[in-house]
Protein backbone atom coordinates (compact mmCIF):
# COMPACT_ATOMS: atom_id res chain seq x y z
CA UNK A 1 -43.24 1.03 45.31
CA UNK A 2 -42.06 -0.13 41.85
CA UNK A 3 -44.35 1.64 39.85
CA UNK A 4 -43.84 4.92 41.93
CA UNK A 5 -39.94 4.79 40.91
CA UNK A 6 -41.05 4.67 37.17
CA UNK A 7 -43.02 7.49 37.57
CA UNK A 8 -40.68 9.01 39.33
CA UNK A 9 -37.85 9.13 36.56
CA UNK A 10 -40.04 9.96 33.91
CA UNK A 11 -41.06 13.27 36.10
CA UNK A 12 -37.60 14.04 36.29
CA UNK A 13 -37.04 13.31 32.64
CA UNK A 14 -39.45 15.32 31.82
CA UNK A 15 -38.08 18.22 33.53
CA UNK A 16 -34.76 17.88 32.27
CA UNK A 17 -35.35 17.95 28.78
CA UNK A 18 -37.75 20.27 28.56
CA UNK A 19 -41.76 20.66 27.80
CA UNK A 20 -42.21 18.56 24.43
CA UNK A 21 -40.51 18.37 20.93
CA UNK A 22 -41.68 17.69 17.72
CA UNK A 23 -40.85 14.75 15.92
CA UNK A 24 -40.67 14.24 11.72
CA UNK A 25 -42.60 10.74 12.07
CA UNK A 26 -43.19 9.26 9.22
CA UNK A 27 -46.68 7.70 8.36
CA UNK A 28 -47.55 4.22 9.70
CA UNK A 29 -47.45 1.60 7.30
CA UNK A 30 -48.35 -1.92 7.01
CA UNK A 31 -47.74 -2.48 3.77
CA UNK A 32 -44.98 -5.20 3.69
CA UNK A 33 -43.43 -6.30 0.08
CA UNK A 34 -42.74 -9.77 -1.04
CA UNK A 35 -39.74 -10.97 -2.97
CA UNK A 36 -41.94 -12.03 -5.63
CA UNK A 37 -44.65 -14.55 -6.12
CA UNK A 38 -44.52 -17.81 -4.74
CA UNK A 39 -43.26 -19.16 -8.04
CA UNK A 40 -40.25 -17.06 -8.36
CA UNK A 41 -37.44 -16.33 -5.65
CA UNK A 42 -35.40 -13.76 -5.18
CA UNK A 43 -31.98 -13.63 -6.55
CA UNK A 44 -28.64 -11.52 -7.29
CA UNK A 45 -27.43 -14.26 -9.92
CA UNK A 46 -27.94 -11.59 -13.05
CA UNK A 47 -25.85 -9.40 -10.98
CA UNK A 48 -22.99 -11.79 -10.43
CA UNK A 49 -23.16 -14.13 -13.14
CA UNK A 50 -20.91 -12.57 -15.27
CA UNK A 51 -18.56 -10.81 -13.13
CA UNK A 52 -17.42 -14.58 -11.40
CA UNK A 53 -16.15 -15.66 -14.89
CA UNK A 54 -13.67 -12.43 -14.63
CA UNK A 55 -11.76 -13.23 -11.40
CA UNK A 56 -8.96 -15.86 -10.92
CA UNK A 57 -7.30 -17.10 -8.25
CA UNK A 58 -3.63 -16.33 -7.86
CA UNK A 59 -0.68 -18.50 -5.93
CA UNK A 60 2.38 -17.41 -5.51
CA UNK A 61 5.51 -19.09 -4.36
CA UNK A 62 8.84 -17.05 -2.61
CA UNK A 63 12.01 -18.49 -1.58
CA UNK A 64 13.12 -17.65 1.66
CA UNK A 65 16.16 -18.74 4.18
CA UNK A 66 15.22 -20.54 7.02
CA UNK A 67 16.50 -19.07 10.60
CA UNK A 68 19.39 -20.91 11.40
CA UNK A 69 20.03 -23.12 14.62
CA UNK A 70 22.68 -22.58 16.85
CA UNK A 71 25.50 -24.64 15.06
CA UNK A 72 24.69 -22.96 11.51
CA UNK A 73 25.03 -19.40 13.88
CA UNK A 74 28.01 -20.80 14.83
CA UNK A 75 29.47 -21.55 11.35
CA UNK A 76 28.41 -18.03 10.24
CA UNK A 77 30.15 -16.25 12.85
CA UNK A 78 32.14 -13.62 11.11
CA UNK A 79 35.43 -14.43 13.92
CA UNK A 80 34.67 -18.33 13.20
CA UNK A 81 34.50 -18.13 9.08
CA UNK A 82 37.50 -15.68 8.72
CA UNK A 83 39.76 -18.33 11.19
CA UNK A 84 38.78 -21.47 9.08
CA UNK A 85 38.58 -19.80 5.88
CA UNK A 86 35.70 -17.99 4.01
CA UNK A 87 34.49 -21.01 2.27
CA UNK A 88 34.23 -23.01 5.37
CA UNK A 89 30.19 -23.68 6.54
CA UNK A 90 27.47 -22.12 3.76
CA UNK A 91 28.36 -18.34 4.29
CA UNK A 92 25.47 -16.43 4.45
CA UNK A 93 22.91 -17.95 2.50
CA UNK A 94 21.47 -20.67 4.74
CA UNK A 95 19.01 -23.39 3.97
CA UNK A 96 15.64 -21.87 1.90
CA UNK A 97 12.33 -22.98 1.99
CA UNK A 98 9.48 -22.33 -0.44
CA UNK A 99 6.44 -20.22 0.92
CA UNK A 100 3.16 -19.93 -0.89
CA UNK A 101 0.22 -17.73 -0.56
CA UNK A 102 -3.10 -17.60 -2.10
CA UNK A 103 -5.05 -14.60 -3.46
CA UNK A 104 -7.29 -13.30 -5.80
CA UNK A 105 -7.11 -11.59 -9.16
CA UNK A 106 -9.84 -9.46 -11.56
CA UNK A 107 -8.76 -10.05 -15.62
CA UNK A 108 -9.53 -6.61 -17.40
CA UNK A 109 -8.66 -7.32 -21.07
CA UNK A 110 -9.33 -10.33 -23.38
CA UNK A 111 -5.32 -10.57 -23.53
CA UNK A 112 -4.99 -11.39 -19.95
CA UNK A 113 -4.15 -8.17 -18.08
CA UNK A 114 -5.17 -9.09 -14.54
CA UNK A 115 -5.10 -6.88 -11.71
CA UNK A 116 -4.28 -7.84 -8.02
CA UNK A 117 -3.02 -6.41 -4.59
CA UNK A 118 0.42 -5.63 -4.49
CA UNK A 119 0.80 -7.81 -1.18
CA UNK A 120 -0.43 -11.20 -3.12
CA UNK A 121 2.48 -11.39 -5.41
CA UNK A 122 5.22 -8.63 -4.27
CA UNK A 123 9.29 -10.10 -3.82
CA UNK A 124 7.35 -13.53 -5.09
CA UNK A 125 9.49 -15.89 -7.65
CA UNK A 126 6.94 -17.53 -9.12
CA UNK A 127 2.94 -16.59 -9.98
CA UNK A 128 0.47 -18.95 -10.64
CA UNK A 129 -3.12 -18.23 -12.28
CA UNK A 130 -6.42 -20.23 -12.76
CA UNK A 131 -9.47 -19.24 -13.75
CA UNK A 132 -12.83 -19.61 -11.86
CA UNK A 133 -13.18 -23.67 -11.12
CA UNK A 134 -10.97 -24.39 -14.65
CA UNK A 135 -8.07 -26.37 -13.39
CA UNK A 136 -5.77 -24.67 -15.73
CA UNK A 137 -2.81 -22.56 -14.61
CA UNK A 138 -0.88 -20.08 -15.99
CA UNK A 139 2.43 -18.92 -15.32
CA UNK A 140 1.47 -15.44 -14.74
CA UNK A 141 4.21 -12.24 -15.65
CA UNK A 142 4.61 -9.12 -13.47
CA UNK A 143 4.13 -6.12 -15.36
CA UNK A 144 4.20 -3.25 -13.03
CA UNK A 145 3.85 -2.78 -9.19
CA UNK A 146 2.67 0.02 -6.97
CA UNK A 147 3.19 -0.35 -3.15
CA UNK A 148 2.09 3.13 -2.26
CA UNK A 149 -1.67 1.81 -3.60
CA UNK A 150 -1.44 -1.99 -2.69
CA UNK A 151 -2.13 -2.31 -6.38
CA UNK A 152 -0.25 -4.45 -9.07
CA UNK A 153 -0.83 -5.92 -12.47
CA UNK A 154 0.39 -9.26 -14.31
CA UNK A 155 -0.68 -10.78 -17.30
CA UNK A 156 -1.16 -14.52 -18.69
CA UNK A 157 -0.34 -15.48 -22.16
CA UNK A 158 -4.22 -16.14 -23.12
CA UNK A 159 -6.91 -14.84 -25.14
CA UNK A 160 -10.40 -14.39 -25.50
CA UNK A 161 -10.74 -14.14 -21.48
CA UNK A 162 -13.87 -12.86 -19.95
CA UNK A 163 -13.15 -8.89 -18.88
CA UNK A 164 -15.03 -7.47 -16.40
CA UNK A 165 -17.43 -4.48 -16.72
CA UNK A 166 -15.52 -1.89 -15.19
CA UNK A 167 -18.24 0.64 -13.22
CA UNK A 168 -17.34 3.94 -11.88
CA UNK A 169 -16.51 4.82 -8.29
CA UNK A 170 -17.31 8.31 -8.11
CA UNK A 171 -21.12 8.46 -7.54
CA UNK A 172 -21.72 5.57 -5.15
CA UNK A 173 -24.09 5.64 -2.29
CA UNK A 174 -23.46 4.36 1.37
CA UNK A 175 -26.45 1.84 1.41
CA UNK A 176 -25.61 0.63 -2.16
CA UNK A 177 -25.93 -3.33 -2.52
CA UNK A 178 -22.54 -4.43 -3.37
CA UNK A 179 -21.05 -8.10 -3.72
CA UNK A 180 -17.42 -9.23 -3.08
CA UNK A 181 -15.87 -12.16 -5.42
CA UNK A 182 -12.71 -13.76 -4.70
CA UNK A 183 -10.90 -16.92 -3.32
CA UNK A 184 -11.37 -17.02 0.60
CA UNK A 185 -9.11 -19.06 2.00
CA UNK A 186 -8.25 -20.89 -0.75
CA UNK A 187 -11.55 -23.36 -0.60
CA UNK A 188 -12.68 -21.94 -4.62
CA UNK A 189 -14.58 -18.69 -5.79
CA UNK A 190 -16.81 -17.42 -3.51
CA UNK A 191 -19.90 -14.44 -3.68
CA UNK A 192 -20.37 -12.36 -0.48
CA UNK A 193 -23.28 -10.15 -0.09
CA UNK A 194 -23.33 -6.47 1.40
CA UNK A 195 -23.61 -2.69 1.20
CA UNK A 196 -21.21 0.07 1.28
CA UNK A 197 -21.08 0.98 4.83
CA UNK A 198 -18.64 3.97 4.53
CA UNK A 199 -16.62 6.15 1.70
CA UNK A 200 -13.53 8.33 1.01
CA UNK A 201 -12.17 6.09 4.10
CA UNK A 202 -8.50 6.76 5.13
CA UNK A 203 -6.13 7.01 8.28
CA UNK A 204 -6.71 2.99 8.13
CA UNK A 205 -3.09 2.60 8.13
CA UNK A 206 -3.42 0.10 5.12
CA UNK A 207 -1.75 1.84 2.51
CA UNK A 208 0.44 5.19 1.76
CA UNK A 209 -2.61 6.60 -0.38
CA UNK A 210 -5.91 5.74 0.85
CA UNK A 211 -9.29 6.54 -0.06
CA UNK A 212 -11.39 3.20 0.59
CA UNK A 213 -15.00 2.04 0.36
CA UNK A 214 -15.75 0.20 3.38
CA UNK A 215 -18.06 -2.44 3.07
CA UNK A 216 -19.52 -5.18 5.23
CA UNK A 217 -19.43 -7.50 2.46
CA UNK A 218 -17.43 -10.56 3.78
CA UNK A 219 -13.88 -10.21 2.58
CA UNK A 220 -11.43 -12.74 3.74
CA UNK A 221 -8.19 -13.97 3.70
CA UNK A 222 -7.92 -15.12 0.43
CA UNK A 223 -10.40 -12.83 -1.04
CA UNK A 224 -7.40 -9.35 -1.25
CA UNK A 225 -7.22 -8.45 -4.88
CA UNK A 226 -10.87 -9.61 -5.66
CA UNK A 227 -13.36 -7.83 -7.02
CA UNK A 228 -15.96 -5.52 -5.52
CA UNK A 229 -19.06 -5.36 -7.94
CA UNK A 230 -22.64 -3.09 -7.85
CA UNK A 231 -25.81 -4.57 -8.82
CA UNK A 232 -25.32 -4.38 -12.25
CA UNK A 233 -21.94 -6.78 -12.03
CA UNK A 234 -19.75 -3.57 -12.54
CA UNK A 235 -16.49 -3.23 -10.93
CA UNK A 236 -15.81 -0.60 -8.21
CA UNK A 237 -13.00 -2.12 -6.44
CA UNK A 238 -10.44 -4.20 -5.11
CA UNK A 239 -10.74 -5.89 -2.55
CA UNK A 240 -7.79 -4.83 -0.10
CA UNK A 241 -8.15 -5.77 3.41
CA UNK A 242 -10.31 -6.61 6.51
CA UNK A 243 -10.06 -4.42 10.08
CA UNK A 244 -10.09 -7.60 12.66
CA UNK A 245 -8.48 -8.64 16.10
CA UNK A 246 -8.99 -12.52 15.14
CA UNK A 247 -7.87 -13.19 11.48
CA UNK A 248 -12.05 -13.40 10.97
CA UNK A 249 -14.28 -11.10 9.06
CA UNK A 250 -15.98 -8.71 11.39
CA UNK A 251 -18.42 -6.66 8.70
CA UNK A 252 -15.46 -3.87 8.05
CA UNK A 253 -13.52 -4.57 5.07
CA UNK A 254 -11.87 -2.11 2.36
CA UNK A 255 -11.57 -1.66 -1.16
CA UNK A 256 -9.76 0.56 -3.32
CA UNK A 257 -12.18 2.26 -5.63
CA UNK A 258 -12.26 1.69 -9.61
CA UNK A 259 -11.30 5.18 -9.64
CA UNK A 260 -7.86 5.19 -8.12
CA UNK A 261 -7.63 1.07 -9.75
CA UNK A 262 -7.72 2.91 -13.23
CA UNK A 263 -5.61 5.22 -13.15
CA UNK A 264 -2.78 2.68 -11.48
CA UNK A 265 -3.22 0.09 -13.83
CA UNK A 266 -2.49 2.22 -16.98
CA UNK A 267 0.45 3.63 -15.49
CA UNK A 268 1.40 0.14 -14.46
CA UNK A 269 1.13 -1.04 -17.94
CA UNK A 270 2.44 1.86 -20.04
CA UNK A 271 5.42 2.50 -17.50
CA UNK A 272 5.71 -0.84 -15.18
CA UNK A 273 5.85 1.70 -12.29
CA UNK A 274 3.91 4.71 -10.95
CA UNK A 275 5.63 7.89 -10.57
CA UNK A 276 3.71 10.44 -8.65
CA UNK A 277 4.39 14.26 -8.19
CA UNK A 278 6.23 15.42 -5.51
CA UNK A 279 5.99 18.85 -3.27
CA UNK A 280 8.00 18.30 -0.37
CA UNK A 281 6.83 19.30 2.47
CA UNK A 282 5.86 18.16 5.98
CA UNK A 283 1.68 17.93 6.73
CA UNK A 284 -0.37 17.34 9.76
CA UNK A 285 -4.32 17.83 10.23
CA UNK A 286 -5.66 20.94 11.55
CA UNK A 287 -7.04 20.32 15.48
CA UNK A 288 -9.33 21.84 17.39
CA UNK A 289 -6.84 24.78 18.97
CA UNK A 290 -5.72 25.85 15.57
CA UNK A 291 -9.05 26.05 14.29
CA UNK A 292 -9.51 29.28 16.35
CA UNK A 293 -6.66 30.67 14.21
CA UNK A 294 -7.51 29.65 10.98
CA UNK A 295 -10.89 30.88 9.03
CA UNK A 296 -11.04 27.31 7.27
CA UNK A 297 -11.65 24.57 9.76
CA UNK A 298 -10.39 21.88 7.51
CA UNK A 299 -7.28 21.13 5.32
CA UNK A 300 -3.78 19.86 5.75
CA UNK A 301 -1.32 22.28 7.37
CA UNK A 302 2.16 22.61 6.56
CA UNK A 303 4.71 22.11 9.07
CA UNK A 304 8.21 22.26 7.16
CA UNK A 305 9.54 22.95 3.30
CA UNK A 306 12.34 21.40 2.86
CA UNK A 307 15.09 22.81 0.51
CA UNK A 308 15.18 22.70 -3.48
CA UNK A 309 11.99 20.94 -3.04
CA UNK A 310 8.91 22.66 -5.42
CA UNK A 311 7.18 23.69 -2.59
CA UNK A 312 10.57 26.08 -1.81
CA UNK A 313 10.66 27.26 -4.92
CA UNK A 314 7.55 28.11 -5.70
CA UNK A 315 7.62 29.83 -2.21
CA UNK A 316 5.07 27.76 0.29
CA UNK A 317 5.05 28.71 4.01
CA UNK A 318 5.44 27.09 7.32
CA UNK A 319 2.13 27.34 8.76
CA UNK A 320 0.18 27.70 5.42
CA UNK A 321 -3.25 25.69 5.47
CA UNK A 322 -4.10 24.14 2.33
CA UNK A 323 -7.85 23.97 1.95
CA UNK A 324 -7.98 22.74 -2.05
CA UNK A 325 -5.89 21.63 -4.73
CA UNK A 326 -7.37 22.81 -7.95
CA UNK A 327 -10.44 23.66 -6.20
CA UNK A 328 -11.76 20.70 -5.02
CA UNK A 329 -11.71 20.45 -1.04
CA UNK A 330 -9.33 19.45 0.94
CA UNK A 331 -10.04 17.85 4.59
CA UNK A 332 -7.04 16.58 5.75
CA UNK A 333 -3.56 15.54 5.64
CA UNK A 334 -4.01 12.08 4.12
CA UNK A 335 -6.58 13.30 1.39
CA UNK A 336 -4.01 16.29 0.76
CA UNK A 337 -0.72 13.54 0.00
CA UNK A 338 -3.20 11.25 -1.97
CA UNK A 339 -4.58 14.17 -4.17
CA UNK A 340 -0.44 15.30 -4.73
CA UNK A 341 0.10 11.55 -5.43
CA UNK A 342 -2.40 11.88 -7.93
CA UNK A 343 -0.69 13.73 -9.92
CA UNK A 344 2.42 13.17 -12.27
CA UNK A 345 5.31 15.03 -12.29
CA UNK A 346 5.84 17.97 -14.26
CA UNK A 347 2.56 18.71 -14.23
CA UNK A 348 0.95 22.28 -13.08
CA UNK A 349 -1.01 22.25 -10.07
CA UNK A 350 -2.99 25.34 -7.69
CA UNK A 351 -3.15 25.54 -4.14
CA UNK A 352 -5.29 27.24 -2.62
CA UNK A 353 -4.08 28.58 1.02
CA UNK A 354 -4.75 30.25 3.64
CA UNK A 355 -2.16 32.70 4.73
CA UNK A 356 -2.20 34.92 7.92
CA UNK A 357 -5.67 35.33 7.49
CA UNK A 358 -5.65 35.92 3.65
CA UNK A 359 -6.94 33.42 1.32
CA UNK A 360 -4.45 33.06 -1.75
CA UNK A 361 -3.65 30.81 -4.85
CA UNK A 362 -0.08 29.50 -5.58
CA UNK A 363 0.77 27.28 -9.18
CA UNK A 364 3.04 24.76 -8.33
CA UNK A 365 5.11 22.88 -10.65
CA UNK A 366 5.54 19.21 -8.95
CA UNK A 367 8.88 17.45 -9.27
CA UNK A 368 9.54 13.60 -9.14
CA UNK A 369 9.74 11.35 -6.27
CA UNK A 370 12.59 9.31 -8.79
CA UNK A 371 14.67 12.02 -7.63
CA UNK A 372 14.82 11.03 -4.07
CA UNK A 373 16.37 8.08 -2.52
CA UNK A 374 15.16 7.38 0.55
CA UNK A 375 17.40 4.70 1.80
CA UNK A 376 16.36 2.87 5.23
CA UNK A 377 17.27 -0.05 6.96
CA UNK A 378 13.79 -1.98 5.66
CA UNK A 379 14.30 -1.48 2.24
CA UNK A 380 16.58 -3.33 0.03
CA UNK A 381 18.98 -0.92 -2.16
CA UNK A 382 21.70 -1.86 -4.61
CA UNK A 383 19.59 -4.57 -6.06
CA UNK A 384 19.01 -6.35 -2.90
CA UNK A 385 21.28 -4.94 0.20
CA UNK A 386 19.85 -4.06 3.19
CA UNK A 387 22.15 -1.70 4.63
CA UNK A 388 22.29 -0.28 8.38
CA UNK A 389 24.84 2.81 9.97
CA UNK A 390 27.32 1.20 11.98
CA UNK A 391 26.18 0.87 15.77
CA UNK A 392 28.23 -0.64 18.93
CA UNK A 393 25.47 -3.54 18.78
CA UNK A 394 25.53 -4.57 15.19
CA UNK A 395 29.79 -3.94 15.39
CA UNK A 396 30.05 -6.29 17.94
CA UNK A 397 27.76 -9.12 16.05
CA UNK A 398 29.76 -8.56 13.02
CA UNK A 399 33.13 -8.36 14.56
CA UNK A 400 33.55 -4.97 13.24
CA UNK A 401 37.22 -3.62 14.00
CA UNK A 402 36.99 0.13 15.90
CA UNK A 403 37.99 2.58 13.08
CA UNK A 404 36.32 1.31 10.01
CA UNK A 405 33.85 3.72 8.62
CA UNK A 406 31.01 3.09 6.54
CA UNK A 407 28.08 1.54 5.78
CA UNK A 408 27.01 -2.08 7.15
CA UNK A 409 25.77 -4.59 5.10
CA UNK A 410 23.04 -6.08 7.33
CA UNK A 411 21.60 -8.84 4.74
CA UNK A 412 21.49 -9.82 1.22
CA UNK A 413 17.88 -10.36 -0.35
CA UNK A 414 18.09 -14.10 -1.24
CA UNK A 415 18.35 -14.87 -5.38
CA UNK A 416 19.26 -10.71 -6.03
CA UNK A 417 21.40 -9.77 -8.17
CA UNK A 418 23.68 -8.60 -5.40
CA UNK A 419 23.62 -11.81 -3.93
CA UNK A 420 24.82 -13.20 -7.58
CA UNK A 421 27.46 -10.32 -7.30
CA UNK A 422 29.07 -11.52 -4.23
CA UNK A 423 27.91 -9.11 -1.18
CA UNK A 424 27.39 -10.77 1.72
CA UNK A 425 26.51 -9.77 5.19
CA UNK A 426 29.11 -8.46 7.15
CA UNK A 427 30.46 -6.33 4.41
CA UNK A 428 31.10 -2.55 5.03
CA UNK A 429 30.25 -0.09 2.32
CA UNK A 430 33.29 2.03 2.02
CA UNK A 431 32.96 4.23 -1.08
CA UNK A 432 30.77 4.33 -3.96
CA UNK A 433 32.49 5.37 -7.26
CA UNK A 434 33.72 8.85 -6.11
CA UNK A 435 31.60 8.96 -3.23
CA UNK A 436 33.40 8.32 0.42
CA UNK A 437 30.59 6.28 3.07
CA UNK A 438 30.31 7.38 6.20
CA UNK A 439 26.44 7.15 6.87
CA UNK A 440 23.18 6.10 5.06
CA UNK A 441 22.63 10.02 4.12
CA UNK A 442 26.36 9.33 1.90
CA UNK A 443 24.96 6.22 0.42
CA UNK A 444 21.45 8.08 -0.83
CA UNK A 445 23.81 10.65 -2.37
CA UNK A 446 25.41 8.38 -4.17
CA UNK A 447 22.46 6.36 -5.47
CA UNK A 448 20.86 9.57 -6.26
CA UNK A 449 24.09 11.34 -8.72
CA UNK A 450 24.62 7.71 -10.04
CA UNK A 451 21.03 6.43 -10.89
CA UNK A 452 20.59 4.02 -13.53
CA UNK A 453 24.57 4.05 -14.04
CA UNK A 454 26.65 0.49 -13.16
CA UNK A 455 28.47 1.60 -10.17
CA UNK A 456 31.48 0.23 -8.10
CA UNK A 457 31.34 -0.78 -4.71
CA UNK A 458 34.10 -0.75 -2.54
CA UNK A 459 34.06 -2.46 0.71
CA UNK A 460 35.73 -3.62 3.67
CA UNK A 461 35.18 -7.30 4.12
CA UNK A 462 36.90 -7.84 7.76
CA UNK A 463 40.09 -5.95 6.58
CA UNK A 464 40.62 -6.78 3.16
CA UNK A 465 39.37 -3.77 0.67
CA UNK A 466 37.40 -5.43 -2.38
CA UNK A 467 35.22 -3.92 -5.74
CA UNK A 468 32.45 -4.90 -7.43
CA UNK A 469 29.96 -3.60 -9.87
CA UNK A 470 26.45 -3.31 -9.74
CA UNK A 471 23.70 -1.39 -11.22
């Protein structure tokens, strides 16, 4: 009865798909190929052996404030401080404790250039370097930071350091042999082994601009800002960051490519910053409904131009699909903000759209994303405020009287120069030089018409109207 069922299924199978197919099969072999003899073994040493001396491992140390128990909240209370006097409990800079984190850094000149994630040593106070297993350390100086790329470079005061071979990223393979170097978990330099299981990866949610090489090359905590190396010991990339549910390595991990890593770390050290063209305008992927409107199935489409912005000016469209930017393909949204992001400002750029039907080409002129000021409650302005509108929940914490305008000071980044200034938390951002503050929009004008320019600060600190002056 068994056997009959068998039969059974693969007479229906059979019918289903059809009466045969044929198949490309390649040619039986049983050729099998050793490593080598039995006096030799096989080994990746020549391909590692002199990229290991080029990586260091990087600690870094932060201050930050420890949360507060329920006495300290008491002392802090804005009613309790301004009863007893301003100077009464420690105001708003609480108790700090030191935190340190371990990474991983690739040295790309003989005078101690080192490249590194922008996570291993962003907002830290102090940056420590050793090289390979050599218990030295260096104090180790920021020279330029880019968040947007998760990319960063410092230096050492050193010389005659081993540089890495720096490869190229543009005409890898998926399948090529790759190797991972870095400091996982802090136990000492380690080599992982792997291939490149996918490129041109982004939507990751990693970074603003993303275009990784995936690899299954172990990468793990500890190992972000190492180096990702071909056969031949050249770099490719930086190591950047693992996909996981655990905190484990589960065969999918990222780096950026030597590509992108190039062009970030000369800006970083000519400039100490990267400043990237701006359009300005709103993007989102084509789906499948729209791709019955459009001839071109892929490219980013635009959803909003937003005023004095190049991409006014220089006359793009709601609804315009951008298939290419200087005629290289476009497939997306992402891939259309990193390519603009690859570019500088000031410099001449061509679109080419797709336009009710029509293919045409539009020179743009990008501007610089200096000019804007995006200010948000996450990001520390002012040299270290974090700043918030005024809502009935944060009034009533801060004992905010009804009829003050402004905006509220929500929390002072510890050691800042604001915090050295005098701001505290509590404080309500009244005016900036000529500029009256009603609303977060008020304060980005003012940062904006003021930039680089010392600027005075008037607030309301629970009734009393003070000044102060900060860059």
């Amino acid at each position: 009865m068994f056997k009959q069922k068998i039969l059974l299924s693969l007479v229906v199978a059979t019918t289903m798909y059809g009466n045969s197919i044929t198949l490309d099969t390649i040619k039986e072999s049983n050729n099998r190929v050793n490593p080598s003899d039995t006096n030799q073994i096989l080994s990746f040493n020549n391909s590692t052996k002199d990229a290991v001396h080029s990586i260091v491992n990087i600690s870094t140390k932060k201050r930050v404030k420890n949360r507060t128990n329920p006495i300290e909240q008491m002392f802090q209370d804005p009613m309790f401080r301004e009863f007893f006097g301003r100077g009464f409990g420690n105001g708003n800079k609480g108790t700090q404790r030191v935190q340190k984190s371990l990474g991983s850094g690739v040295i790309l000149s003989k005078d101690g250039y080192i490249v590194t994630n922008a996570h291993v040593v962003e907002n830290s106070d102090e940056i420590i370097v050793s090289i390979g297993e050599n218990q030295t350390e260096y104090n180790a100086k920021l020279i330029g930071i880019d968040k947007d790329s998760d990319l960063a470079v410092i230096k050492i005061e050193a010389k005659n350091l081993k540089a890495i071979k720096v490869g190229t990223s543009n005409s890898l393979l998926i399948g090529d042999v790759v190797f991972a170097i870095g400091n996982p978990f802090g136990v000492g330099q380690t080599v992982t082994q792997g291939i490149i299981s996918a490129l041109n990866k982004n939507k990751v949610g990693i970074n603003k601009y993303e275009n990784f090489i995936q690899t299954d090359a172990s990468i793990n905590p500890g190992n972000s800002g190492g180096a990702l190396i071909d056969s031949r010991g050249a770099l490719i990339g930086i190591n950047s960051a693992i996909m996981t549910r655990s905190g484990g390595n589960n065969g999918i991990g990222f780096a950026i490519p030597v590509s992108m890593v190039k062009d970030i770390v000369e800006k970083l050290v000519k400039d100490g910053k990267v400043t990237r063209g701006y359009l300005g305008v709103s993007i989102d992927d084509i789906d499948k409904e729209l791709q019955g409107i459009y001839n071109h199935k892929e490219g980013a489409l635009i959803l909003n131009v937003s005023k004095d912005t190049p991409a006014y000016k220089f006359n793009l469209k709601r609804g315009d699909l951008v298939y290419a930017v200087n005629g290289k393909t476009i497939k997306d949204s992402q891939e259309f903000s990193t390519a603009i992001g690859s570019f500088s400002p000031k410099e001449k750029i061509t679109l080419q759209i797709e336009r009710n039907g029509k293919n045409i080409e539009i020179d743009i002129v990008l501007d610089s994303r200096d000019s804007l000021y995006e200010v948000s409650q996450n990001t520390p302005v002012l040299n270290g405020l974090f700043l918030s509108n005024i809502t009935n929940e944060n009034s009533t914490k801060y004992r905010i009287q009804k009829g003050i305008y402004g905006v509220l000071i929500t929390d002072v980044k510890a050691q800042s120069e604001a915090e050295k200034v005098g701001f505290e938390a509590g404080d309500v951002i009244i005016q900036i030089e000529n500029i009256e503050i009603e609303n977060l929009n008020d304060v980005q004008k003012a940062l904006k018409k003021f930039s680089g320019k010392q600027k005075r600060i008037y607030i309301n600190r629970y009734g009393r109207i003070l000044v102060s002056v900060i860059k």
